[in-house]
Protein backbone atom coordinates (compact mmCIF):
# COMPACT_ATOMS: atom_id res chain seq x y z
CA UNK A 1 -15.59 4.77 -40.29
CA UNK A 2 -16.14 1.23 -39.47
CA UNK A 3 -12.13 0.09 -40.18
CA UNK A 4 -11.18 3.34 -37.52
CA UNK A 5 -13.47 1.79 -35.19
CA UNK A 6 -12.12 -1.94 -35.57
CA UNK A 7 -8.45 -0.21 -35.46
CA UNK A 8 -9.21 1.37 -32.26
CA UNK A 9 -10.94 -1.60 -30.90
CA UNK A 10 -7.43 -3.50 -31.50
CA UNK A 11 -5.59 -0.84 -30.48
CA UNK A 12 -7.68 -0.71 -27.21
CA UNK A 13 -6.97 -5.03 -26.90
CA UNK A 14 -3.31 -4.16 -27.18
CA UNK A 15 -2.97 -1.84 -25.18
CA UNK A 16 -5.09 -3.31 -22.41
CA UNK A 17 -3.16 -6.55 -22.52
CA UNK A 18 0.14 -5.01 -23.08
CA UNK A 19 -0.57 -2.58 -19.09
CA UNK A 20 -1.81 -5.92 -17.27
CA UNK A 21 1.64 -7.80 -18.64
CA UNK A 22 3.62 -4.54 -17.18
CA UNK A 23 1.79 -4.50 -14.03
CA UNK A 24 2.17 -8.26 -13.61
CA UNK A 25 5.77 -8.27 -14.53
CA UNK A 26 6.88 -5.82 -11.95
CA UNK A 27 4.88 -7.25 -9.28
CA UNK A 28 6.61 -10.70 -9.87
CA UNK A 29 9.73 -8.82 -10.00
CA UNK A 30 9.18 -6.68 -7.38
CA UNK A 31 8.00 -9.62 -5.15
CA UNK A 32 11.14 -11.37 -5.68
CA UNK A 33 13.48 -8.65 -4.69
CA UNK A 34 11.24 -8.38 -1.90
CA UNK A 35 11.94 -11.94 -1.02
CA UNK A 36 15.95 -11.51 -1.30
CA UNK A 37 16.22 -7.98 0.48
CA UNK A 38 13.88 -9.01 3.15
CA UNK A 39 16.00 -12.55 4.33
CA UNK A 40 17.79 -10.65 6.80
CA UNK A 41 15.40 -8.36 8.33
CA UNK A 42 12.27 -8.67 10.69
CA UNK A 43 10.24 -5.85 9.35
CA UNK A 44 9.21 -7.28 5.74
CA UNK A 45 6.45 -5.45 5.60
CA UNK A 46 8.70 -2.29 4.60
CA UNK A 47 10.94 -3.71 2.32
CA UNK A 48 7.43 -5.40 0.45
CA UNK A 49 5.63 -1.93 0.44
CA UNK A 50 8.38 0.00 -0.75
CA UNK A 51 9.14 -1.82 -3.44
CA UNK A 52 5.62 -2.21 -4.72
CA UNK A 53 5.83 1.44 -4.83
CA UNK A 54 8.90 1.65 -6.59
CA UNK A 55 7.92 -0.93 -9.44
CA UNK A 56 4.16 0.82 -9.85
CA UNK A 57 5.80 4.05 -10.41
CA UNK A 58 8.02 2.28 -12.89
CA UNK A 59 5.04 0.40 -14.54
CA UNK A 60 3.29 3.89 -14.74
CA UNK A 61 6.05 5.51 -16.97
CA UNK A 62 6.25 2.63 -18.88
CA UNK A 63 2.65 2.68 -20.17
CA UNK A 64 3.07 6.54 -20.82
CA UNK A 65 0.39 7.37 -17.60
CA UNK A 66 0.96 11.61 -16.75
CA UNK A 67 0.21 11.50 -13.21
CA UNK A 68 -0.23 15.23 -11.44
CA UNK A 69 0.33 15.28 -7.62
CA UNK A 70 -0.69 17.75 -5.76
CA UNK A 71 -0.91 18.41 -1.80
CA UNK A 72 2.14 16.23 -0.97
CA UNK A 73 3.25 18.85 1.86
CA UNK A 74 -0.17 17.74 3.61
CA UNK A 75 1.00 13.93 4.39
CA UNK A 76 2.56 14.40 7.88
CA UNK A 77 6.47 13.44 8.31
CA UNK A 78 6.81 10.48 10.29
CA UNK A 79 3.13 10.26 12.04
CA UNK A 80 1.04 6.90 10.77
CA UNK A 81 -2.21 8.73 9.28
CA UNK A 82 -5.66 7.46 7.65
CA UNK A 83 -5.77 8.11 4.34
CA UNK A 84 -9.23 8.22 2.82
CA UNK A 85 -9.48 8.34 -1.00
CA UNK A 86 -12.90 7.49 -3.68
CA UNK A 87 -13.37 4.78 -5.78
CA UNK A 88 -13.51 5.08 -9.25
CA UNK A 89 -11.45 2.49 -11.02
CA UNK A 90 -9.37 -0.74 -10.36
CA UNK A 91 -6.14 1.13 -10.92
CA UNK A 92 -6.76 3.42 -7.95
CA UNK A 93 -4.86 0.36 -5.74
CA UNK A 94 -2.13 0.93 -8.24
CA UNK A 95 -1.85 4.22 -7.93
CA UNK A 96 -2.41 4.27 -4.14
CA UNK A 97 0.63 2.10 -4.29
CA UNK A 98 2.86 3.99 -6.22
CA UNK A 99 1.95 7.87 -5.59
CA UNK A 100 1.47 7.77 -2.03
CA UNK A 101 4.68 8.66 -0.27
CA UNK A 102 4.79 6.75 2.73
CA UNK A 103 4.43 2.81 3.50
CA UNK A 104 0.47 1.53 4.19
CA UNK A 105 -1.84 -1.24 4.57
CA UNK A 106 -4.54 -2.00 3.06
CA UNK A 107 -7.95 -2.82 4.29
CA UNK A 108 -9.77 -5.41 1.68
CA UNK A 109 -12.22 -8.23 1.94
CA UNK A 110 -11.32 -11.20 3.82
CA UNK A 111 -11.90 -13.65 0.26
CA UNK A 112 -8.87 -11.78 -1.30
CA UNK A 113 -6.53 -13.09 0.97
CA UNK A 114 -7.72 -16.78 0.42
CA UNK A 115 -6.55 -16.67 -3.43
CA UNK A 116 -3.26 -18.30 -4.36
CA UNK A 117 -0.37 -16.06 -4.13
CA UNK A 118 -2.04 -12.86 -4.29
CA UNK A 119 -3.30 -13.87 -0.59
CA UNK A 120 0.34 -14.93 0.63
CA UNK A 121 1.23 -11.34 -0.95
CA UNK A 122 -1.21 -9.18 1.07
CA UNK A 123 -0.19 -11.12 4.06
CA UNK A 124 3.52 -10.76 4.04
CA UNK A 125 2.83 -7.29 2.73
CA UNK A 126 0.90 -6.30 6.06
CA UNK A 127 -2.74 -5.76 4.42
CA UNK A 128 -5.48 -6.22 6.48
CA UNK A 129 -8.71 -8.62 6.02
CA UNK A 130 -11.86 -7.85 6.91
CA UNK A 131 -15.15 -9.35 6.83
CA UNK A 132 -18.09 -8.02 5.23
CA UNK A 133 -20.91 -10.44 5.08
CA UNK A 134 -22.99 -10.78 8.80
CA UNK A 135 -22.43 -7.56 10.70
CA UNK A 136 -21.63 -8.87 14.47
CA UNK A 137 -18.95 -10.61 12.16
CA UNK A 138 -17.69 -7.71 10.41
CA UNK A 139 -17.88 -5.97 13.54
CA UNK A 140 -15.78 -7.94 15.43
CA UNK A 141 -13.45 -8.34 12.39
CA UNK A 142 -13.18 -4.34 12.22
CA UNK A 143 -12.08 -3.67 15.86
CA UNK A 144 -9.16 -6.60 15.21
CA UNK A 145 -8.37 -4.73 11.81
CA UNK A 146 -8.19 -1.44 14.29
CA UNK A 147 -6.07 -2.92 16.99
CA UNK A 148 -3.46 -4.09 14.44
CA UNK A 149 -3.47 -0.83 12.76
CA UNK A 150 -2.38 0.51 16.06
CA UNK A 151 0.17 -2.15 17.06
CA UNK A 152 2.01 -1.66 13.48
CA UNK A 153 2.05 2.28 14.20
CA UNK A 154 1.32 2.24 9.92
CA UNK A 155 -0.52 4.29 8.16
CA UNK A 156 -3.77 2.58 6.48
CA UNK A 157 -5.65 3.49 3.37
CA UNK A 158 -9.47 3.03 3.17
CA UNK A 159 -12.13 3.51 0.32
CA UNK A 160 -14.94 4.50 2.25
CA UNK A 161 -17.17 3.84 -0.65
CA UNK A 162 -16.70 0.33 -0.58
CA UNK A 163 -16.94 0.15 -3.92
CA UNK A 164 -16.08 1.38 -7.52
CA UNK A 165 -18.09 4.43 -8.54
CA UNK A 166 -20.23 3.94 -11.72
CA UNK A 167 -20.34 6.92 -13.67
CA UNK A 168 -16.89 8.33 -11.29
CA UNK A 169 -19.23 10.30 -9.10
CA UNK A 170 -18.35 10.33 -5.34
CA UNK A 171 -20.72 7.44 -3.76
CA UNK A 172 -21.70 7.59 -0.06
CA UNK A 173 -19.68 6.74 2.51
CA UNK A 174 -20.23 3.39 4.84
CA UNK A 175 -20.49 4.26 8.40
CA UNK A 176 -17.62 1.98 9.56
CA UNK A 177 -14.87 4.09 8.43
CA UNK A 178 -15.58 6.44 11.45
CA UNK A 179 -15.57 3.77 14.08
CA UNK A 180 -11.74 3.23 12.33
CA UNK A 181 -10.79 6.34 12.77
CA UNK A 182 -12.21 7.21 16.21
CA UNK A 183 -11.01 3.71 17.64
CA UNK A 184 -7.36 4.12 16.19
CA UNK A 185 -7.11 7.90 17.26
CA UNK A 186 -5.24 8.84 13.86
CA UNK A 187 -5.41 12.09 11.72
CA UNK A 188 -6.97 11.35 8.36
CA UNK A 189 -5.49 12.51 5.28
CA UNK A 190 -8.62 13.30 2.45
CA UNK A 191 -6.79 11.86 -1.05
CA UNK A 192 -9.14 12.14 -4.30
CA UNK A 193 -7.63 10.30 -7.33
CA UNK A 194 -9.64 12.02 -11.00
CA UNK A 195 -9.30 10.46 -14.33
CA UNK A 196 -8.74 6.49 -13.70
CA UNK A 197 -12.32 5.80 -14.42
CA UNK A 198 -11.09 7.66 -17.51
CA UNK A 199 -8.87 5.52 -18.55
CA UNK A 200 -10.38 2.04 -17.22
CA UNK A 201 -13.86 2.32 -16.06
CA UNK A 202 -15.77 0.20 -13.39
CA UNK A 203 -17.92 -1.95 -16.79
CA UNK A 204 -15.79 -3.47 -18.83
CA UNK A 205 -12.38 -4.71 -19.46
CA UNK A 206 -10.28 -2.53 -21.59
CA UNK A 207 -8.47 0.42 -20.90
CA UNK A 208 -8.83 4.02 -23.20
CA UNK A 209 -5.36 5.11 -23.74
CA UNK A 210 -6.14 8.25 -25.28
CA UNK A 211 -7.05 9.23 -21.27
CA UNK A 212 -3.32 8.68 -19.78
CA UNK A 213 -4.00 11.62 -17.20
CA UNK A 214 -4.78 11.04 -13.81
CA UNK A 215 -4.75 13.93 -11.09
CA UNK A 216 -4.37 12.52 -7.13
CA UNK A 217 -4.57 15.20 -4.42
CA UNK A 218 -4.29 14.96 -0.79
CA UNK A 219 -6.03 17.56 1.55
CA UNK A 220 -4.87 18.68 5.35
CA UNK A 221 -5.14 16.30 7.61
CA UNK A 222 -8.33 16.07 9.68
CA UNK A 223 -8.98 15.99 13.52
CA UNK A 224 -12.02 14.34 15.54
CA UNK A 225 -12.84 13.76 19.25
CA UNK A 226 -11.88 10.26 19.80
CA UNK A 227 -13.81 10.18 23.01
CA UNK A 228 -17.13 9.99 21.01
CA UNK A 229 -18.36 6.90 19.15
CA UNK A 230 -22.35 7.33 19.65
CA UNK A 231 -24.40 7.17 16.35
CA UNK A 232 -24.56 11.06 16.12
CA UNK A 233 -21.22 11.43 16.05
CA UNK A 234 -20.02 8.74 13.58
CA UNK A 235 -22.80 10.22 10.93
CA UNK A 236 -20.92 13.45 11.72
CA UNK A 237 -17.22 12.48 11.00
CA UNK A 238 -18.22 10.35 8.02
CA UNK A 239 -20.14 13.37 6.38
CA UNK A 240 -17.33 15.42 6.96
CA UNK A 241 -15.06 12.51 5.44
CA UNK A 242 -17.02 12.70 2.32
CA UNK A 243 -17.67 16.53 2.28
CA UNK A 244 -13.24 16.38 2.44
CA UNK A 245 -12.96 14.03 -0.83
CA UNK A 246 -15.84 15.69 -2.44
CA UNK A 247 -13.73 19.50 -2.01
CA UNK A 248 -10.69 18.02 -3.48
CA UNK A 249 -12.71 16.41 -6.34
């Protein structure tokens, strides 16, 4: 019993190491095709997302991941939407990035886009920081983070949660993600990803590759009065955010 366990354990460190060399190999790669096909064009931010997308889906197969989509006829054609998605594990980026159809943003912490490279990436890639330590600052850094949402007509994906679920359960929701979507006037798209905390939970840094299956479903897209931002209203549309996820979970 104890030489199965020390066999999985290495078979856990191989694997683990062996997924963060694929990842990291088709970023760089996908990075510097970005580089090359973007020369000659002003809109970098699509030729950057799209082939991030391309290369995660690739990096996906390659580690044997079974991904099951399901609600795709719910994204709206050609209308920039808010998608809103939970938290469970550090690969839901990844597979934000490769299983959503469309091109997107980010919203992430301000500190992420101060690290070497990856900071120049999120930058040329069109993410957007925010800050989240004193609130008049994070306040004031939200309605900028709004008003270039709107002036890239993209759509943006947010993880209300704010941060990785423990145990996969759907955490609650931080207010600000209704003063996003009321101020940008967008539809938001509910998105619940099931299974990555699975396969790479929040503690710890290996991966279980016996749990390969992820499920990612997108709801209908959701309306609110964008006339309204008083305190009432914004506890309103972000319980109904969550009550969205929570139905597709």
């Amino acid at each position: 019993m104890r030489t199965q366990t020390q066999m999985y354990k290495l078979y856990q460190i191989f694997f683990t190491l062996f997924s963060w060399l694929t990842f990291v190999f088709a970023w760089m790669l996908a990075t510097f095709l970005s580089i090359l096909l973007s020369m000659d064009t002003k809109n970098k931010e699509k030729v950057f997302n799209t082939m991030e997308r391309v290369f995660s889906r690739i990096s996906f197969k390659i580690i044997g991941m079974k991904v099951a989509l399901e609600g795709l006829e719910n994204i709206p054609k050609n209308e920039p939407v808010i998608f809103i998605a939970n938290h469970q594990s550090m690969m839901d980026i990844k597979l934000s990035l490769a299983y959503i159809p469309v091109n997107f943003s980010f919203i992430s912490k301000e500190a992420i886009f101060h690290v070497p490279v990856l900071g120049a990436y999120m930058t040329v890639s069109g993410h957007i920081p925010i800050k989240r330590e004193e609130d008049r600052k994070a306040y004031t850094s939200l309605i900028k983070a709004i008003n270039e949402l709107t002036a890239k007509q993209k759509s943006l994906v947010i993880f209300p949660e704010g941060t990785r679920s423990e145990d996969g359960t759907l955490g609650t929701f931080k207010r600000g993600i209704s003063l996003i979507v009321l101020k940008s006037k967008r539809r938001v798209v509910p998105m619940a990803i099931s299974g990555s905390n699975r396969f790479m939970p929040k503690h710890g840094f290996l991966s279980y590759p016996e749990n390969r299956n992820v499920k990612i479903s997108f709801g209908k897209p959701l309306s609110f009065d964008n006339s309204r931002t008083d305190r009432e209203y914004t506890i309103y549309v972000t319980n109904t955010l969550r009550n969205a996820v929570m139905e597709l979970l």
